[in-house]
Protein backbone atom coordinates (compact mmCIF):
# COMPACT_ATOMS: atom_id res chain seq x y z
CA UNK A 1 0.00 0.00 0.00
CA UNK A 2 1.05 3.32 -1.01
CA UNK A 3 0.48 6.69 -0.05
CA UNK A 4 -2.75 7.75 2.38
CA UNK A 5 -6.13 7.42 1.69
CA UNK A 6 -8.76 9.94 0.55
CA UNK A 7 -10.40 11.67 3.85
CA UNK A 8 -14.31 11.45 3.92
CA UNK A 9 -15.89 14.46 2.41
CA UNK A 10 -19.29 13.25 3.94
CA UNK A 11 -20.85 16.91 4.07
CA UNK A 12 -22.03 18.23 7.00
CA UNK A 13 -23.88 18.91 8.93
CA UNK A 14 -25.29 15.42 10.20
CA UNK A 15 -28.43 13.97 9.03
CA UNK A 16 -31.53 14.38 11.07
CA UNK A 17 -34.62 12.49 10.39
CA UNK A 18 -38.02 14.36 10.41
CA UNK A 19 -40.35 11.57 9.75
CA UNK A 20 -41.42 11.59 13.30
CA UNK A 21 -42.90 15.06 12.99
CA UNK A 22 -44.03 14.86 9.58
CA UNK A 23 -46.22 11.83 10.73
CA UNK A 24 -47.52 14.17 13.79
CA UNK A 25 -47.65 17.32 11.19
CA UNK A 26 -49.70 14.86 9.03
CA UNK A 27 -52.48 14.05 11.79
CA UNK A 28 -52.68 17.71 12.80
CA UNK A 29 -53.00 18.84 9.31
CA UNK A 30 -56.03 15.96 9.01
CA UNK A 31 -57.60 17.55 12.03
CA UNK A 32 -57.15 21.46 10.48
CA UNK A 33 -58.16 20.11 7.34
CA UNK A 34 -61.56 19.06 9.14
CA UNK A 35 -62.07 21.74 11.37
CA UNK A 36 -62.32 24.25 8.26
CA UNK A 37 -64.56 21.82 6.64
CA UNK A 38 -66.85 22.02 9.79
CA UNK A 39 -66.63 25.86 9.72
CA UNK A 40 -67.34 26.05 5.97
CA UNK A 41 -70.46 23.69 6.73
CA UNK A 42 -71.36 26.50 9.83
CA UNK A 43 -70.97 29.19 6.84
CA UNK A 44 -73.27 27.50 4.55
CA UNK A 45 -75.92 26.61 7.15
CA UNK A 46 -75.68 30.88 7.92
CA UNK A 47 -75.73 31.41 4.24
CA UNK A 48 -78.87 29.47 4.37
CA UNK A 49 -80.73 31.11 7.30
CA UNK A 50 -79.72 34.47 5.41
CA UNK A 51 -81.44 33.74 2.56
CA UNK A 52 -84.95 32.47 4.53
CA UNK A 53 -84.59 35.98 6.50
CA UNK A 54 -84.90 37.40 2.77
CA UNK A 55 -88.11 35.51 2.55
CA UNK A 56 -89.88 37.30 5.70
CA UNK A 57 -88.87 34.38 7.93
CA UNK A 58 -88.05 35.15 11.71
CA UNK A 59 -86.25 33.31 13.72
CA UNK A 60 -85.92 32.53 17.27
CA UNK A 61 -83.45 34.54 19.21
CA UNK A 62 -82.42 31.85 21.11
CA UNK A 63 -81.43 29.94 18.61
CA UNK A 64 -79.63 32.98 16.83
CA UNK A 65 -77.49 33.32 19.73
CA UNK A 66 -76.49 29.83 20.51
CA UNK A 67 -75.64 29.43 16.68
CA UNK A 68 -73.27 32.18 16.79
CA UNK A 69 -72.02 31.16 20.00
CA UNK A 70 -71.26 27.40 18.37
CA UNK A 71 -69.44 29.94 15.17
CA UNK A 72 -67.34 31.49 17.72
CA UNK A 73 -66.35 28.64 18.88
CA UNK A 74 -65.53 26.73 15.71
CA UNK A 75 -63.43 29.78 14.64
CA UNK A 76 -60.95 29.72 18.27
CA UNK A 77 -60.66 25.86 17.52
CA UNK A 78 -59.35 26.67 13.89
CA UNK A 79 -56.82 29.35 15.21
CA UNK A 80 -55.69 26.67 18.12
CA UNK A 81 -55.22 24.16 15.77
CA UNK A 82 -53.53 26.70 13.52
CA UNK A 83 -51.42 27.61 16.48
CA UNK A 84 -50.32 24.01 17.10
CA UNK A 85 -49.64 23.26 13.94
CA UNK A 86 -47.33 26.54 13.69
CA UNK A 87 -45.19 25.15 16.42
CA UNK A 88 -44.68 22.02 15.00
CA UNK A 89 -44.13 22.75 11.16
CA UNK A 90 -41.07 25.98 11.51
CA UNK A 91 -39.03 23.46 13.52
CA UNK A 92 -39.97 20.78 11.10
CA UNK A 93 -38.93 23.10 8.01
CA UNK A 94 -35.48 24.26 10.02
CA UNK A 95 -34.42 20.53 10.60
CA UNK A 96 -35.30 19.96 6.75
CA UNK A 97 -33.44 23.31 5.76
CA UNK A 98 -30.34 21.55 7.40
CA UNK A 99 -30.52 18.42 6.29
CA UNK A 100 -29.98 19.20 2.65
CA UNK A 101 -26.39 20.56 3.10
CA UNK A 102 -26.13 17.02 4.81
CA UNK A 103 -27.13 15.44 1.47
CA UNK A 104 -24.70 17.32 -0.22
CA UNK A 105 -26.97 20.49 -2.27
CA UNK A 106 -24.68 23.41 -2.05
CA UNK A 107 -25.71 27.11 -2.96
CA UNK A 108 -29.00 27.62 -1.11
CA UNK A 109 -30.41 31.11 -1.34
CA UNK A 110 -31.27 31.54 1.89
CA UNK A 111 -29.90 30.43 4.99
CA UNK A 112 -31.43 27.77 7.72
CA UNK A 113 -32.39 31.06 10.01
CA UNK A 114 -35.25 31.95 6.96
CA UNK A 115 -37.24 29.11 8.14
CA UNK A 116 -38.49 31.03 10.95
CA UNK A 117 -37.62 34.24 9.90
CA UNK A 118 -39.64 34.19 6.57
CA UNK A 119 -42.83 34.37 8.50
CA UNK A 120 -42.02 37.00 10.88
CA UNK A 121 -40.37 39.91 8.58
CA UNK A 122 -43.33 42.12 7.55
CA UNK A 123 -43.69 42.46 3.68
CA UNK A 124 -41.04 39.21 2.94
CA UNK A 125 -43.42 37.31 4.89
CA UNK A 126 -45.85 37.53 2.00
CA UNK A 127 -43.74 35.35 -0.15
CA UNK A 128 -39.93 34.08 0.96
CA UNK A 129 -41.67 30.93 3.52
CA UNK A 130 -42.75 29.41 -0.28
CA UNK A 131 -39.29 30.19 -1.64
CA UNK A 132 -37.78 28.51 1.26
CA UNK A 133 -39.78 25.32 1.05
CA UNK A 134 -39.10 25.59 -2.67
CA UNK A 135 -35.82 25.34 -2.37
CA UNK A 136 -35.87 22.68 0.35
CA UNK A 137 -38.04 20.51 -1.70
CA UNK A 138 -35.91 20.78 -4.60
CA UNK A 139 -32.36 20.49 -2.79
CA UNK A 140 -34.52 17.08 -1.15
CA UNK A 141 -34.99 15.22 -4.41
CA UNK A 142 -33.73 12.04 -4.47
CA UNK A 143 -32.62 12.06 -8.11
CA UNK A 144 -30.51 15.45 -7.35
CA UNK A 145 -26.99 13.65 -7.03
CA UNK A 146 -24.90 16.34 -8.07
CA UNK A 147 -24.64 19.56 -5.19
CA UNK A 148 -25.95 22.23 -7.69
CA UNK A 149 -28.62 19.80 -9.86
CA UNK A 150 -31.76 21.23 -7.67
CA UNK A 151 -31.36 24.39 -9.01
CA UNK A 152 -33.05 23.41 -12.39
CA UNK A 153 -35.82 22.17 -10.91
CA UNK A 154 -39.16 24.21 -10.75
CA UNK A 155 -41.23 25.09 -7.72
CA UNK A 156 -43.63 22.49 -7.13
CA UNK A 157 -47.38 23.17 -8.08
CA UNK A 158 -48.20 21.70 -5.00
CA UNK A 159 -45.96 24.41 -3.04
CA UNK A 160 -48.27 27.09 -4.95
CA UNK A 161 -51.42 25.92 -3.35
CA UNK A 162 -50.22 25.45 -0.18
CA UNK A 163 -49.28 29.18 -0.01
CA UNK A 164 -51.89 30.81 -2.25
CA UNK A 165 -54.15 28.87 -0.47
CA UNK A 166 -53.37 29.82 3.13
CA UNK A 167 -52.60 33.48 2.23
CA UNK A 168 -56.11 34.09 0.78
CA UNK A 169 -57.52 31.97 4.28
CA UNK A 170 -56.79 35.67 6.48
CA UNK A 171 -57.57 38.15 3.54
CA UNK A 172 -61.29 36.17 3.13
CA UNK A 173 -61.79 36.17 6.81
CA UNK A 174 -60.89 39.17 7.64
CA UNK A 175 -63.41 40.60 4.83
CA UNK A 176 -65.70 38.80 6.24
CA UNK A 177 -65.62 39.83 9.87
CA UNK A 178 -65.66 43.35 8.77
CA UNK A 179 -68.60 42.64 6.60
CA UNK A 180 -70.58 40.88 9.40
CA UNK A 181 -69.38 43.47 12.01
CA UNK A 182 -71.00 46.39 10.20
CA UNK A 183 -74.18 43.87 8.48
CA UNK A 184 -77.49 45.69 8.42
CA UNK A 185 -79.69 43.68 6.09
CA UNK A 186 -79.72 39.93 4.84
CA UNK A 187 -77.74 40.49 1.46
CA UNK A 188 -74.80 42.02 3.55
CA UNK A 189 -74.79 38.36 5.80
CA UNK A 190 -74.79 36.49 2.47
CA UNK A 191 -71.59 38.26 1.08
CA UNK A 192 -69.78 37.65 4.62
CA UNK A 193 -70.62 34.52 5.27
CA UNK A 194 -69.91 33.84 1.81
CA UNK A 195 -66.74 35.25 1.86
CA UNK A 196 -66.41 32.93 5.40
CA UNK A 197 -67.00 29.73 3.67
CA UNK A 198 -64.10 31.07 0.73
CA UNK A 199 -61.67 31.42 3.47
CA UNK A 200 -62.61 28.18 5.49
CA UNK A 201 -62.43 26.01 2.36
CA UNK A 202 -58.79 27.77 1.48
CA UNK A 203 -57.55 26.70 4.68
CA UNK A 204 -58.67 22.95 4.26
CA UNK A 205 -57.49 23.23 0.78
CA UNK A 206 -53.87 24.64 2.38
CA UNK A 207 -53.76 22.00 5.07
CA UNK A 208 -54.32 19.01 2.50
CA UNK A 209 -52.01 20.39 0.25
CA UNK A 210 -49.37 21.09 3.52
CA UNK A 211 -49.87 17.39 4.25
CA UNK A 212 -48.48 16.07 1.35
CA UNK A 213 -45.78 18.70 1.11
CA UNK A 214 -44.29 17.62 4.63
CA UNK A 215 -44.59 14.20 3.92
CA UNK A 216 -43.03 14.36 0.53
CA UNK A 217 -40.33 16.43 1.26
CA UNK A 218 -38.91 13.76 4.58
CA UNK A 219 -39.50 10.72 2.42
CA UNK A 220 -37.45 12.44 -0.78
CA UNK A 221 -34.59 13.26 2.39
CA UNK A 222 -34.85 9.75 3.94
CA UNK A 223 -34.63 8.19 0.11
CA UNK A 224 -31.88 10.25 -0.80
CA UNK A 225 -29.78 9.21 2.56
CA UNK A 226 -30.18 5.89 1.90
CA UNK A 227 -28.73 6.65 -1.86
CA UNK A 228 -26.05 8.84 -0.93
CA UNK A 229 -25.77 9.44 2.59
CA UNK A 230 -23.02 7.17 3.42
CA UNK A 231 -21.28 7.94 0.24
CA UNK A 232 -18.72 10.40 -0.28
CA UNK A 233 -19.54 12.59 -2.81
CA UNK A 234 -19.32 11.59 -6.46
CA UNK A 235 -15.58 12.33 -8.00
CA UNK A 236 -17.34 14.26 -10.64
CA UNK A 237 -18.05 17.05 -8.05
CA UNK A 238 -14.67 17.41 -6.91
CA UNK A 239 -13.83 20.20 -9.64
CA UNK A 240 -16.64 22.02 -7.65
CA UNK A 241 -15.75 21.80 -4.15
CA UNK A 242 -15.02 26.03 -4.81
CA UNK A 243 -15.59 28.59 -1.04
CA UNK A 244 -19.26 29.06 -2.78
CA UNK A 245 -20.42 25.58 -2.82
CA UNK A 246 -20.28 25.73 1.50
CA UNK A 247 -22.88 28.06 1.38
């Protein structure tokens, strides 16, 4: 034998699974997913009783009350389970964030800190958490060998929904509270409840799409592991080991 061997150039940082809280993000997206349903059901019932006050029918006030009590209360579950989920998924999406300089993608836009800090920075808020998980679902594909090869892939469709989907959830509702607030006739109830059963079926449409985003995205990182994690990388990538492929 001759010479010394090749050192490792495993990359680093190590490998952390997040298939234990996707499969808990997964159950409480389920249970969002559901809870908007309910609410949108709420809205349509209103959207019904609306349209029979058009008709000259009156209703108990009894009843009113307890039905917007149950409305209340349907909308604090949805912002609990909102809350929840919150807690769970920016951890989920830092761990994620780190583990593709683990499987080797080099040049990420934006460092590990943007997981959290893309939804708390007014005004970047409105669009850099999709352009992190964009580039955390690309950097995770299993066929992306080569450190740089995630860069030609597009943002998923499914990446779209999720945040068109759950941006348009607050602008609906928020319409709609200010329409009920100030509501002096039947037609104005319509549009707000309306407007309430938009928002509530955006949000189950953004937790369903969420669900398979998070689940996706740790199966593509365990898969590619498997492939490559106890490799070093490829000699072909060598040639680009340059300062700007740490980032």
């Amino acid at each position: 034998m001759t010479g010394h061997t090749q050192p490792s150039l495993r990359p680093l940082p190590l490998f952390v699974s997040t298939l234990g809280t996707a499969q808990l993000l997964g159950a409480l997206f389920v249970v969002m997913a559901a809870a908007s349903w309910i609410a949108a059901g709420y809205d349509l019932g209103e959207l019904q009783v609306s349209s029979a006050m058009q008709k000259g029918l009156e209703l108990d006030a009894r009843q009113r009350a307890a039905h917007s009590e149950a409305g209340r209360l349907l909308g604090w579950a949805q912002l609990g389970c909102a809350g929840v989920v919150a807690t769970l998924f920016l951890p989920w999406l830092y761990h994620a964030r780190v583990n593709v300089r683990a499987l080797g993608a080099r040049r990420l836009r934006y460092p590990r800190e943007w997981a959290y800090l893309a939804f708390l920075v007014p005004g970047l808020n409105l669009i850099r958490p999709l352009q992190v998980l964009s580039e955390v679902w690309r950097a995770s594909a299993p066929d992306t060998e080569h450190p740089l090869a995630w860069q030609g892939r597009p943002t998923p469709g499914l990446a779209w929904a999720w945040w068109g989907l759950l941006c348009a959830w607050p602008v609906l509702e928020a319409s709609s509270a200010l329409l009920l607030q100030h509501a002096a006739d039947p037609a104005r109830l319509q549009l707000g409840h309306g407007l309430s059963l938009l928002g509530n079926a955006c949000a189950a449409g953004s937790a369903t799409a969420a669900y398979f985003l998070v689940n996706r995205i740790s199966g593509d990182q365990e898969s590619k592991w498997r492939t490559y994690g106890d490799c070093a990388l490829p000699e072909t990538t060598l040639a680009h080991q340059a300062p700007e492929l740490s980032t």
